[in-house]
PDB file of N, CA and C in Angstrom:
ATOM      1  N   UNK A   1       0.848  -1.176   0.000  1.00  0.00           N
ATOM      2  CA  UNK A   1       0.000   0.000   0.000  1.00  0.00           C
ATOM      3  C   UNK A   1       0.894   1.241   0.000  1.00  0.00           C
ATOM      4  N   UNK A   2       0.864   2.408  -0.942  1.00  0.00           N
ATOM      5  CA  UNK A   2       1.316   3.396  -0.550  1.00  0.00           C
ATOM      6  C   UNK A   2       0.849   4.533   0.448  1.00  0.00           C
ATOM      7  N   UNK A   3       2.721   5.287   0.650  1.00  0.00           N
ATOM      8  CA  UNK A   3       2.705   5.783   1.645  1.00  0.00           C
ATOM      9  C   UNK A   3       1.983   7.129   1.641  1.00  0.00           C
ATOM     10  N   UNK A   4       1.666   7.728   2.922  1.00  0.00           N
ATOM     11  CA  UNK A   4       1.005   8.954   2.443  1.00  0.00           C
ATOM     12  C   UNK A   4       2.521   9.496   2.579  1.00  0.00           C
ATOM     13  N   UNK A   5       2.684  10.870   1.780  1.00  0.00           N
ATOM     14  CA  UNK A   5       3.710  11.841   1.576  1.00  0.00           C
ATOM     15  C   UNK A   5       3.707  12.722   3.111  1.00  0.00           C
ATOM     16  N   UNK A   6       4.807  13.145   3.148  1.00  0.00           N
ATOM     17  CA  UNK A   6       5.426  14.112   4.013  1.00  0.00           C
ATOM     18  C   UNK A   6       4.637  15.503   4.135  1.00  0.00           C
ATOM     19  N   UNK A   7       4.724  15.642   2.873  1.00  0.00           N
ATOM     20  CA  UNK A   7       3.528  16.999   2.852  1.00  0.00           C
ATOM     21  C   UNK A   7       2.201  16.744   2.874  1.00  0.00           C
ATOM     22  N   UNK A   8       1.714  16.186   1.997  1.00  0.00           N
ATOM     23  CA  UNK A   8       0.356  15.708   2.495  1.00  0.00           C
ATOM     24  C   UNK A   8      -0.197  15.809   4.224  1.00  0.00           C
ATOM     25  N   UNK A   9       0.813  14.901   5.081  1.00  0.00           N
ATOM     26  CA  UNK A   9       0.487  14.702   6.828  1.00  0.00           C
ATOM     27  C   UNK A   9       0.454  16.225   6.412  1.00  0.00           C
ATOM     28  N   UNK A  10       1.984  16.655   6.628  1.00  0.00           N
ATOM     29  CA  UNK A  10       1.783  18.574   7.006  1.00  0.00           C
ATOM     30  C   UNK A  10       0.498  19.095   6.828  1.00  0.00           C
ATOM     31  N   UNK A  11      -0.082  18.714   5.390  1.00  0.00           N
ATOM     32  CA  UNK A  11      -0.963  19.665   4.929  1.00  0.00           C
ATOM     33  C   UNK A  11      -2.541  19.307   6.001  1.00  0.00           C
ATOM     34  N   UNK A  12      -3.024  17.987   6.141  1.00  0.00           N
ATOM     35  CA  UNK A  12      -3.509  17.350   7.122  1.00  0.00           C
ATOM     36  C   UNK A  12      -3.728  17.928   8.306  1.00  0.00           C
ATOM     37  N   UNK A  13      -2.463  17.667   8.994  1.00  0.00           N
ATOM     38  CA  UNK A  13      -1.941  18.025  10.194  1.00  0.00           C
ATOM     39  C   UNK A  13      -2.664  20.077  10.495  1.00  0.00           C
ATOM     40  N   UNK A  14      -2.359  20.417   9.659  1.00  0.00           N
ATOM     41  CA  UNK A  14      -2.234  22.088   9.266  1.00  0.00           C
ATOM     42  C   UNK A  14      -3.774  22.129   9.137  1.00  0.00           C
ATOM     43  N   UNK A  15      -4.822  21.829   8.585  1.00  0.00           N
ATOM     44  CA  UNK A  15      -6.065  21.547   8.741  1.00  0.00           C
ATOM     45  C   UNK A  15      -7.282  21.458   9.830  1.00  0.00           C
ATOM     46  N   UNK A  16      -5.928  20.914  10.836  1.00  0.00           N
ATOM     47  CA  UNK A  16      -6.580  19.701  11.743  1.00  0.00           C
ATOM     48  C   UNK A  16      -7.632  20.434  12.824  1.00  0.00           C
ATOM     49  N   UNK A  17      -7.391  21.493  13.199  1.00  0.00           N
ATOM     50  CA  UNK A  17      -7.281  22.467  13.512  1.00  0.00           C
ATOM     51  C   UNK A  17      -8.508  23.271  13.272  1.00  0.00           C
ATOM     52  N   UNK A  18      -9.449  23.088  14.320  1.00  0.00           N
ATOM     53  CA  UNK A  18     -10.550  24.126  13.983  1.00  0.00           C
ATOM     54  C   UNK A  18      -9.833  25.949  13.789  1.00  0.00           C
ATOM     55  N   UNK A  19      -9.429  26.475  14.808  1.00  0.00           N
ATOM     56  CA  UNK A  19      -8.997  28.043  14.866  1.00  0.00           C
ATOM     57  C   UNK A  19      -8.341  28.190  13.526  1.00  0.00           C
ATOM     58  N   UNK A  20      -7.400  27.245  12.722  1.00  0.00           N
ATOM     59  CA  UNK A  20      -6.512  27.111  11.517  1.00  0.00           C
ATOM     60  C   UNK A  20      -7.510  26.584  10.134  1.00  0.00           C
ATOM     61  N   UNK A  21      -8.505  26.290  10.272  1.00  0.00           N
ATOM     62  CA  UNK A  21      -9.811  26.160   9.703  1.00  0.00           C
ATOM     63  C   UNK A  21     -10.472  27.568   9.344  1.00  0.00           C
ATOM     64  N   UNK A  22     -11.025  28.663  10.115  1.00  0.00           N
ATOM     65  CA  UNK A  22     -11.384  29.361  10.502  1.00  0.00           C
ATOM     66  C   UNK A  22     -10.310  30.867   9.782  1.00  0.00           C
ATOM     67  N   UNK A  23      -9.354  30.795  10.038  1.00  0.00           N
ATOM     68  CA  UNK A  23      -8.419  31.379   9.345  1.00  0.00           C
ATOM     69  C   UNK A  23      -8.194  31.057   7.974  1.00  0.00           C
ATOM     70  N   UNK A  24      -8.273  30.166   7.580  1.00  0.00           N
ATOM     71  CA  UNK A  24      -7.839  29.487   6.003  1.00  0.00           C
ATOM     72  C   UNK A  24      -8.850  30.204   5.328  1.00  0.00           C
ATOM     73  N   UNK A  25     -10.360  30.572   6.156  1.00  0.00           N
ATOM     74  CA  UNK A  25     -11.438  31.275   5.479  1.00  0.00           C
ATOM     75  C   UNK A  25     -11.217  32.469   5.000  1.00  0.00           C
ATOM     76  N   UNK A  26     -10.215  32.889   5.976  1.00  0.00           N
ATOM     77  CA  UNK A  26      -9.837  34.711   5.915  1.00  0.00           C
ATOM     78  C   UNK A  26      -9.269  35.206   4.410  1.00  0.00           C
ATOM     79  N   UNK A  27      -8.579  33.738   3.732  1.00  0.00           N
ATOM     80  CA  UNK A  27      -7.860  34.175   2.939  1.00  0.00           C
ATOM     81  C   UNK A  27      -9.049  33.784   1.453  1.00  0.00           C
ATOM     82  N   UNK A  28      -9.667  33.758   1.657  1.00  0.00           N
ATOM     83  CA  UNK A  28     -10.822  33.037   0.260  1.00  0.00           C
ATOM     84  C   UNK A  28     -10.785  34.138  -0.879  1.00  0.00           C
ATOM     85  N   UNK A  29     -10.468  34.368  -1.819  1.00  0.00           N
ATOM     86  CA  UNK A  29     -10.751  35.109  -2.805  1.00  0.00           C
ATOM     87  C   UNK A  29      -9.376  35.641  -3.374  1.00  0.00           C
ATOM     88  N   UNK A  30      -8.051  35.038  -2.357  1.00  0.00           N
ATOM     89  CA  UNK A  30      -6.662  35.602  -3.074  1.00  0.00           C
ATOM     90  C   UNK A  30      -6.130  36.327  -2.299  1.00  0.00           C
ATOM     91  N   UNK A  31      -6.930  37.397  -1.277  1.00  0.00           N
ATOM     92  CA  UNK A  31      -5.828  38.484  -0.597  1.00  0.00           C
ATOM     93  C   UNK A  31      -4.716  37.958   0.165  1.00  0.00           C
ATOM     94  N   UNK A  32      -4.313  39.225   0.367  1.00  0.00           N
ATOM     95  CA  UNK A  32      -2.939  39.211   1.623  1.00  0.00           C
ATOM     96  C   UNK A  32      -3.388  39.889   2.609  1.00  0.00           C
ATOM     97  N   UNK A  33      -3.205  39.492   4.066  1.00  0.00           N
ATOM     98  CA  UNK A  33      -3.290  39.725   5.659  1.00  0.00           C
ATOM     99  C   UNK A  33      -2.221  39.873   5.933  1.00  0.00           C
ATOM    100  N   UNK A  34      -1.980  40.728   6.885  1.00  0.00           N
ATOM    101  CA  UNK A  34      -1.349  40.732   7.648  1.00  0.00           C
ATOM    102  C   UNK A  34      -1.572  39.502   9.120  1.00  0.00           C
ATOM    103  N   UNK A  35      -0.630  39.103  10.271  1.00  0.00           N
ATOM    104  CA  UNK A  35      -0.882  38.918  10.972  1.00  0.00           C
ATOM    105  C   UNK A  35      -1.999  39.370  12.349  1.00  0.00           C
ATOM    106  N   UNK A  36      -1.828  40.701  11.793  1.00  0.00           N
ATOM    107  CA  UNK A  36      -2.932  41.575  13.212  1.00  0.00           C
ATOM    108  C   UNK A  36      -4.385  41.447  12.182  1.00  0.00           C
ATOM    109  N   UNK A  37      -4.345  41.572  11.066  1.00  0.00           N
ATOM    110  CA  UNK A  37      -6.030  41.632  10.477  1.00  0.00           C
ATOM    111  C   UNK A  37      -6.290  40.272  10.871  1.00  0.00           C
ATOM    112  N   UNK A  38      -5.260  39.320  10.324  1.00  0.00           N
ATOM    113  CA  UNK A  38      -6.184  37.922  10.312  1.00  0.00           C
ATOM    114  C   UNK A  38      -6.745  37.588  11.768  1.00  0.00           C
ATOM    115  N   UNK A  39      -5.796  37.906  12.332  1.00  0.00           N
ATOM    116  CA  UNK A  39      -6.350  37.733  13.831  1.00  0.00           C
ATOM    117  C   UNK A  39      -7.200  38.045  14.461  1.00  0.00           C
ATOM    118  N   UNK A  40      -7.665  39.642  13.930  1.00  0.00           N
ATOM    119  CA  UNK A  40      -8.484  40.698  13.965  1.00  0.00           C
ATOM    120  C   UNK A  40     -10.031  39.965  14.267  1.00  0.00           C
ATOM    121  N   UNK A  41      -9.727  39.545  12.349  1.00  0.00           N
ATOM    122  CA  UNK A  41     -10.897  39.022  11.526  1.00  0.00           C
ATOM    123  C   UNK A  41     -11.529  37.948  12.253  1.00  0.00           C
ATOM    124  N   UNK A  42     -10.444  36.952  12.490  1.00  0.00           N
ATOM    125  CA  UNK A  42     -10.900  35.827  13.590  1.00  0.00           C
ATOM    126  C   UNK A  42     -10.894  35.883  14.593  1.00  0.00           C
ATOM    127  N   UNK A  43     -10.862  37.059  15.559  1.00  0.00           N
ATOM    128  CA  UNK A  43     -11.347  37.343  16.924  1.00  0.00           C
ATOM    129  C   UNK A  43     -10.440  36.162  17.845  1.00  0.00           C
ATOM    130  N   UNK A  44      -9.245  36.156  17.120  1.00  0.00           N
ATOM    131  CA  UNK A  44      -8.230  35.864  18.201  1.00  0.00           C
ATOM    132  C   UNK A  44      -7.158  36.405  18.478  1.00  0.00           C
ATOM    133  N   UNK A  45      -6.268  36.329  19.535  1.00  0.00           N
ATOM    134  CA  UNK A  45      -4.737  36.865  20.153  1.00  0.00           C
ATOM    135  C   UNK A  45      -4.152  37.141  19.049  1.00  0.00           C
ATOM    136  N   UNK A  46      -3.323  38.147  18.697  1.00  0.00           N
ATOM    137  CA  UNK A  46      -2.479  38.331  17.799  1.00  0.00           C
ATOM    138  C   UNK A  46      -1.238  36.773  17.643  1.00  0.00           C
ATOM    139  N   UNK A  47      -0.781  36.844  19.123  1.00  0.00           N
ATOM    140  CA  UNK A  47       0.198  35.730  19.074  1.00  0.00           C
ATOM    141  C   UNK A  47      -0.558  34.505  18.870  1.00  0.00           C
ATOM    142  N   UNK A  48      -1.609  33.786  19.282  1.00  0.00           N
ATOM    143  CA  UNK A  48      -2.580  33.197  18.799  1.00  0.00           C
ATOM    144  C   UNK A  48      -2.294  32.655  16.641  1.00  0.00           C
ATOM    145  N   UNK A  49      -2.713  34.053  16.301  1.00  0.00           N
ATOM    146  CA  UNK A  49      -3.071  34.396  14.893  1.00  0.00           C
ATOM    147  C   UNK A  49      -1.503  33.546  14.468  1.00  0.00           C
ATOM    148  N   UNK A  50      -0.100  34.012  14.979  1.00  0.00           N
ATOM    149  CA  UNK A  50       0.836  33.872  14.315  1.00  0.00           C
ATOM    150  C   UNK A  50       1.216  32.538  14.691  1.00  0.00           C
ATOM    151  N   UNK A  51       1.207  32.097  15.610  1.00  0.00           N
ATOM    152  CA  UNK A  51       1.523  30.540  15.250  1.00  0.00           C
ATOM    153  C   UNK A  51       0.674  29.691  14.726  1.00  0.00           C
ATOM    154  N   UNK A  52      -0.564  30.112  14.424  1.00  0.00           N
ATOM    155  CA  UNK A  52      -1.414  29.020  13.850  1.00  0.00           C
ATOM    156  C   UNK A  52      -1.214  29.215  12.155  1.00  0.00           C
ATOM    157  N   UNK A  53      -0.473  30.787  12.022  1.00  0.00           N
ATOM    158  CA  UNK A  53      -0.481  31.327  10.250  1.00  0.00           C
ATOM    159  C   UNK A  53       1.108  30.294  10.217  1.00  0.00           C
ATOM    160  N   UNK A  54       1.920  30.480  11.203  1.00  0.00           N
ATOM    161  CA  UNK A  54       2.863  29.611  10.892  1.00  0.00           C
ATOM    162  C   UNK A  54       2.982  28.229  10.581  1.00  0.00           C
ATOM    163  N   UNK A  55       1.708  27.236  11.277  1.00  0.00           N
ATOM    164  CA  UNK A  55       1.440  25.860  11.314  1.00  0.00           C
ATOM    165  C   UNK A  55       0.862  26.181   9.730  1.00  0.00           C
ATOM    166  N   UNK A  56       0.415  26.200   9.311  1.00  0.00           N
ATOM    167  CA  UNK A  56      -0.462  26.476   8.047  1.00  0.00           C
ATOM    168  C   UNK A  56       0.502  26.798   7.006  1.00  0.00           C
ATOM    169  N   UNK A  57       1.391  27.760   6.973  1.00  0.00           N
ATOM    170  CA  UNK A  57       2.433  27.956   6.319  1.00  0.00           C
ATOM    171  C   UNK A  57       3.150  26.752   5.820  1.00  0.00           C
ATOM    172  N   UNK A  58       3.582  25.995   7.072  1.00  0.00           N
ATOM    173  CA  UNK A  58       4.697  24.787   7.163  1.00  0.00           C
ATOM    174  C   UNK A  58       3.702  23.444   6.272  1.00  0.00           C
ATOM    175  N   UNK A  59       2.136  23.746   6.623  1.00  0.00           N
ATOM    176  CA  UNK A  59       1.318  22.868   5.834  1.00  0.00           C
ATOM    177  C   UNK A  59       1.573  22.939   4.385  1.00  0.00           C
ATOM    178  N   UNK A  60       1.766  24.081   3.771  1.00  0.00           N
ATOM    179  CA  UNK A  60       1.730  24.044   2.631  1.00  0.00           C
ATOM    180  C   UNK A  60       0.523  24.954   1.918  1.00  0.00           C
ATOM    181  N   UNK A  61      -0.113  25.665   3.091  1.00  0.00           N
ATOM    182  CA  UNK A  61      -1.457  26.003   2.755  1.00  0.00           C
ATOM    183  C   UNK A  61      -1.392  27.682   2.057  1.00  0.00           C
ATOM    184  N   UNK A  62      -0.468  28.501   3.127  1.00  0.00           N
ATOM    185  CA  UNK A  62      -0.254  29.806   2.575  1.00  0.00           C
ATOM    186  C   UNK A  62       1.350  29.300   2.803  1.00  0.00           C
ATOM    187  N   UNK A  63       1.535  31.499   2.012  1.00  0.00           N
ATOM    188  CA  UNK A  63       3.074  31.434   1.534  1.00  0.00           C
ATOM    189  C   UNK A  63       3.193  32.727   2.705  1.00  0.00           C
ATOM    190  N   UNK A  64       4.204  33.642   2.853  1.00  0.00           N
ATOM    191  CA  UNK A  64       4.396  34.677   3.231  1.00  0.00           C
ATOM    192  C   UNK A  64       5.265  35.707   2.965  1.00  0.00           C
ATOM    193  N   UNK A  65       5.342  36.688   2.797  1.00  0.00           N
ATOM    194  CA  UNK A  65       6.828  37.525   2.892  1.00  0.00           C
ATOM    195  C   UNK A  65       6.513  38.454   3.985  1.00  0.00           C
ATOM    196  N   UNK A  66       7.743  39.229   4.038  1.00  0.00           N
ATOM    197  CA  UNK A  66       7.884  40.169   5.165  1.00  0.00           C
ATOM    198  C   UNK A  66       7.754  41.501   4.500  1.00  0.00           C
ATOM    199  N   UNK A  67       7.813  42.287   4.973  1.00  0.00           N
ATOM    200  CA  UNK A  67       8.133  43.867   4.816  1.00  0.00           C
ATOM    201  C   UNK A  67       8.385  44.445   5.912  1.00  0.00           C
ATOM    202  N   UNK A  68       9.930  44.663   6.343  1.00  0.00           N
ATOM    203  CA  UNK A  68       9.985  45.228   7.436  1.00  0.00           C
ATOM    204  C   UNK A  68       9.600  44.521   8.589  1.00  0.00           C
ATOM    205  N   UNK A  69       8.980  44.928   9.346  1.00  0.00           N
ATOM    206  CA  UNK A  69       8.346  43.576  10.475  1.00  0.00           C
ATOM    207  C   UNK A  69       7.091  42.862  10.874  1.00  0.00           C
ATOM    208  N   UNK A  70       6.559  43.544   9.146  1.00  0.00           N
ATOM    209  CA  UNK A  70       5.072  42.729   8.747  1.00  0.00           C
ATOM    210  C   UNK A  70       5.589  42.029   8.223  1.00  0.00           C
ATOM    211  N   UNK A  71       4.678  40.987   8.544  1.00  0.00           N
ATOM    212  CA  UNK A  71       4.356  39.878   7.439  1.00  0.00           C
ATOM    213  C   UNK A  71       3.018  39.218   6.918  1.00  0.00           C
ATOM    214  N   UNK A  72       3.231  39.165   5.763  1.00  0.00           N
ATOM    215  CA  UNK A  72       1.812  39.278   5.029  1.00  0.00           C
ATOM    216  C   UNK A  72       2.085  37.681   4.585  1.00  0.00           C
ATOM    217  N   UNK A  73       0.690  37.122   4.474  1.00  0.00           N
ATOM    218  CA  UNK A  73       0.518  35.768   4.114  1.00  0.00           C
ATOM    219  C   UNK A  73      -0.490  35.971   3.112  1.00  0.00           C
ATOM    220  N   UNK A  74      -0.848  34.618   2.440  1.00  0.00           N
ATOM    221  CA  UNK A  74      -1.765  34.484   1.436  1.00  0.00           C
ATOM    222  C   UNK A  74      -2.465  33.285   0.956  1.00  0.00           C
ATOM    223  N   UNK A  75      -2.579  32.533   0.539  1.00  0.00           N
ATOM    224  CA  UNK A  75      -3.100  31.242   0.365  1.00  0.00           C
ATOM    225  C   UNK A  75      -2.004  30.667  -0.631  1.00  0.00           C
ATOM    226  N   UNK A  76      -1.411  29.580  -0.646  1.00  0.00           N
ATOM    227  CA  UNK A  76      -0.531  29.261  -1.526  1.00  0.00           C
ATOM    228  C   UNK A  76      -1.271  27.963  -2.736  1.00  0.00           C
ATOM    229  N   UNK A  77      -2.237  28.827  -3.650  1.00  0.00           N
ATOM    230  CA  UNK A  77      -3.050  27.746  -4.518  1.00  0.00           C
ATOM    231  C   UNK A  77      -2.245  26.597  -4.793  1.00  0.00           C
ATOM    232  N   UNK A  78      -0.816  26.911  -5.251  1.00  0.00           N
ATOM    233  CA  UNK A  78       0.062  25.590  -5.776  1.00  0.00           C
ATOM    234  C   UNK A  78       0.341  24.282  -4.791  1.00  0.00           C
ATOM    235  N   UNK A  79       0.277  24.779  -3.574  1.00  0.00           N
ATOM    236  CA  UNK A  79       0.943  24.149  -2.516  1.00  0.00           C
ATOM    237  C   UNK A  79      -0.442  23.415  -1.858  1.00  0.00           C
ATOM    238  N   UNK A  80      -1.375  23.819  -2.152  1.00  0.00           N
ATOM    239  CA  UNK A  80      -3.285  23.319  -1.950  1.00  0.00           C
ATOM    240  C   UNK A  80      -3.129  22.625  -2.889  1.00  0.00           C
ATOM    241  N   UNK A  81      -3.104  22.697  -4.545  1.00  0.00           N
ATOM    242  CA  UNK A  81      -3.569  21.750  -5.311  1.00  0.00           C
ATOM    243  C   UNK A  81      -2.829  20.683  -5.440  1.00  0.00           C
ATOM    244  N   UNK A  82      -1.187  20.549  -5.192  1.00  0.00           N
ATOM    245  CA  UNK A  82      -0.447  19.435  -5.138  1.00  0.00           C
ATOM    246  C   UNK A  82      -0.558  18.559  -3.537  1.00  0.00           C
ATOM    247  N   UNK A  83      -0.838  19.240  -2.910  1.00  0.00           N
ATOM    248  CA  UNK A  83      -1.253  18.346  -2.073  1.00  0.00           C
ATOM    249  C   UNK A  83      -2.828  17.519  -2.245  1.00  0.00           C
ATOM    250  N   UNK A  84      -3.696  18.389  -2.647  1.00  0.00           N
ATOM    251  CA  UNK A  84      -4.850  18.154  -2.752  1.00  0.00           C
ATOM    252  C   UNK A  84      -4.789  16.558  -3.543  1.00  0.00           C
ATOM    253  N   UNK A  85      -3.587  16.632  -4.988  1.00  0.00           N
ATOM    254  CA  UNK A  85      -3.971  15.574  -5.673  1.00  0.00           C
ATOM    255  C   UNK A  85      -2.797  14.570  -5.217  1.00  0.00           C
ATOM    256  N   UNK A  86      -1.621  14.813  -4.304  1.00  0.00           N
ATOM    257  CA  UNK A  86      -1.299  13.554  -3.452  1.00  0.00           C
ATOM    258  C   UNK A  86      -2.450  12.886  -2.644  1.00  0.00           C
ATOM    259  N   UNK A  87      -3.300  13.372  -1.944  1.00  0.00           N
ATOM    260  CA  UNK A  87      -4.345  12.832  -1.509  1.00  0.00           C
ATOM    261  C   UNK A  87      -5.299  11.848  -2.017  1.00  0.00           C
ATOM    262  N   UNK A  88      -5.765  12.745  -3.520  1.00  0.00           N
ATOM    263  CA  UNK A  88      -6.648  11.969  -4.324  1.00  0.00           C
ATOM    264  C   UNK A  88      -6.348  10.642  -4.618  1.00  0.00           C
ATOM    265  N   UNK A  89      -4.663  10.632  -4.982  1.00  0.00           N
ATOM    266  CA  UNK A  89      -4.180   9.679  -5.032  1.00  0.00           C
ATOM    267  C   UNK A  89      -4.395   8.509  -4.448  1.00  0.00           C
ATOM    268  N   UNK A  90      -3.686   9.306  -3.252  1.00  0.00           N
ATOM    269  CA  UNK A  90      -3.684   8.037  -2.265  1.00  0.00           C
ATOM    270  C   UNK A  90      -5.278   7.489  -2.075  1.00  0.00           C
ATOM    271  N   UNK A  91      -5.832   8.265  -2.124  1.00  0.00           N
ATOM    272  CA  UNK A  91      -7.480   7.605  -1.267  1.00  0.00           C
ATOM    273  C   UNK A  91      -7.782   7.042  -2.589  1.00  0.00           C
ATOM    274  N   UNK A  92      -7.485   7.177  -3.562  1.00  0.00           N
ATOM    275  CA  UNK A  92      -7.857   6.434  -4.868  1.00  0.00           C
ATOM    276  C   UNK A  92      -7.583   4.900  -5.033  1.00  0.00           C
ATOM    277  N   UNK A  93      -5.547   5.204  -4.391  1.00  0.00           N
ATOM    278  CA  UNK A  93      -4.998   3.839  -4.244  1.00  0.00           C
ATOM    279  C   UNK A  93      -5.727   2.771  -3.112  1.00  0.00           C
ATOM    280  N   UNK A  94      -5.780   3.642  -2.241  1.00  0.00           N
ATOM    281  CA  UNK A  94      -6.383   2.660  -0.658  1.00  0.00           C
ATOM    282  C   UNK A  94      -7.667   2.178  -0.592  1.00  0.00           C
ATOM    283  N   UNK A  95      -8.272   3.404  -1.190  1.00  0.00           N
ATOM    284  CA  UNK A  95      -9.984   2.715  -1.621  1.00  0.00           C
ATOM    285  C   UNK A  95     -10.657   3.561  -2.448  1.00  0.00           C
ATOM    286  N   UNK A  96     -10.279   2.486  -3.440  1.00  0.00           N
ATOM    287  CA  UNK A  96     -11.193   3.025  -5.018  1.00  0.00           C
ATOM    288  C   UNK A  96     -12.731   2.747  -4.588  1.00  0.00           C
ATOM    289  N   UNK A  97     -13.180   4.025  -5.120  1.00  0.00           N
ATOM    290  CA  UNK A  97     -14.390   4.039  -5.189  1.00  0.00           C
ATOM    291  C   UNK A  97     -15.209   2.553  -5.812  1.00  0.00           C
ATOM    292  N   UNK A  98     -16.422   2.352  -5.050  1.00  0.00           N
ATOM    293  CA  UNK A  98     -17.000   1.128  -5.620  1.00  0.00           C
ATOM    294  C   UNK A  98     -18.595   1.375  -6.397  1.00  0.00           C
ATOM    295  N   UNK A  99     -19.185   0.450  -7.080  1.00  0.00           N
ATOM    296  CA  UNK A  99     -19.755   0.748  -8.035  1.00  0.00           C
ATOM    297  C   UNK A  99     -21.197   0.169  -6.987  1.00  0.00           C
ATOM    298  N   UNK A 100     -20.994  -0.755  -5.890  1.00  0.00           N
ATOM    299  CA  UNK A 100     -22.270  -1.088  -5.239  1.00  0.00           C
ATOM    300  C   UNK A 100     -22.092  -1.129  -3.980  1.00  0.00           C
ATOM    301  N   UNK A 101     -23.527  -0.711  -3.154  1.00  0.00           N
ATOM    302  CA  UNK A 101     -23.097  -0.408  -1.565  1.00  0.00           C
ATOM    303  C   UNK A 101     -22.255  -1.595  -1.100  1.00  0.00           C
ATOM    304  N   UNK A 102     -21.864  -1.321   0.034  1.00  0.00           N
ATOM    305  CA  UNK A 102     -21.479  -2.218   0.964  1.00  0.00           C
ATOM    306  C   UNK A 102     -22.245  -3.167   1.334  1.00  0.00           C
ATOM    307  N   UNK A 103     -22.195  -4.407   1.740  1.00  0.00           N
ATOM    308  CA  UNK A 103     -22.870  -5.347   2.312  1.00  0.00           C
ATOM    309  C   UNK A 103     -22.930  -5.304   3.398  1.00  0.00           C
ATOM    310  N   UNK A 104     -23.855  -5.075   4.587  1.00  0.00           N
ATOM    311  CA  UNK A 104     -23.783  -5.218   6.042  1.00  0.00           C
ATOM    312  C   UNK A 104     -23.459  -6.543   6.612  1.00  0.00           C
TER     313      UNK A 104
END
């Protein structure tokens, strides 16, 4: 059986996460946040906001740069859709869809 990938768990893992759920929303349509809006937006701790934008980051989910001693994040589409289709994969490999219910 194959393995799940390294990034994939990350991306998983980075998910797992209702508050990191909740945030992933902030970014829907393409923008860039800062750390204090997203946090803002989701009515949590600033420091809160930044380690969960960091877990998410390391997922694969957004990207970031700095400016000075902002840092702005964003959704990283490339780093969503290649994980997205390691997944497909795998759940494809482990259990292909079937053509009739299950038998109880």
């Amino acid at each position: 059986m194959a393995e799940l990938g390294e990034a994939s768990r990350r991306f998983l893992k980075a998910l797992a996460g209702e508050t990191r759920q909740q945030l992933m929303l902030q970014f829907a349509g393409g923008g860039e946040l800062t750390v204090g809006q997203a946090a803002e937006r989701a009515g949590i701790a600033h420091s809160t906001a930044s380690e969960q934008l960091a877990l998410l980051r390391e997922g694969g989910l957004l990207t970031s740069r700095r400016d000075g001693k902002t840092v702005y994040y964003r959704a990283d589409g490339t780093g969503i859709a290649q994980a997205l289709t390691e997944l497909q994969t795998h759940l494809l490999t482990c259990c292909p869809p079937t053509t009739t219910p299950p038998t109880p």
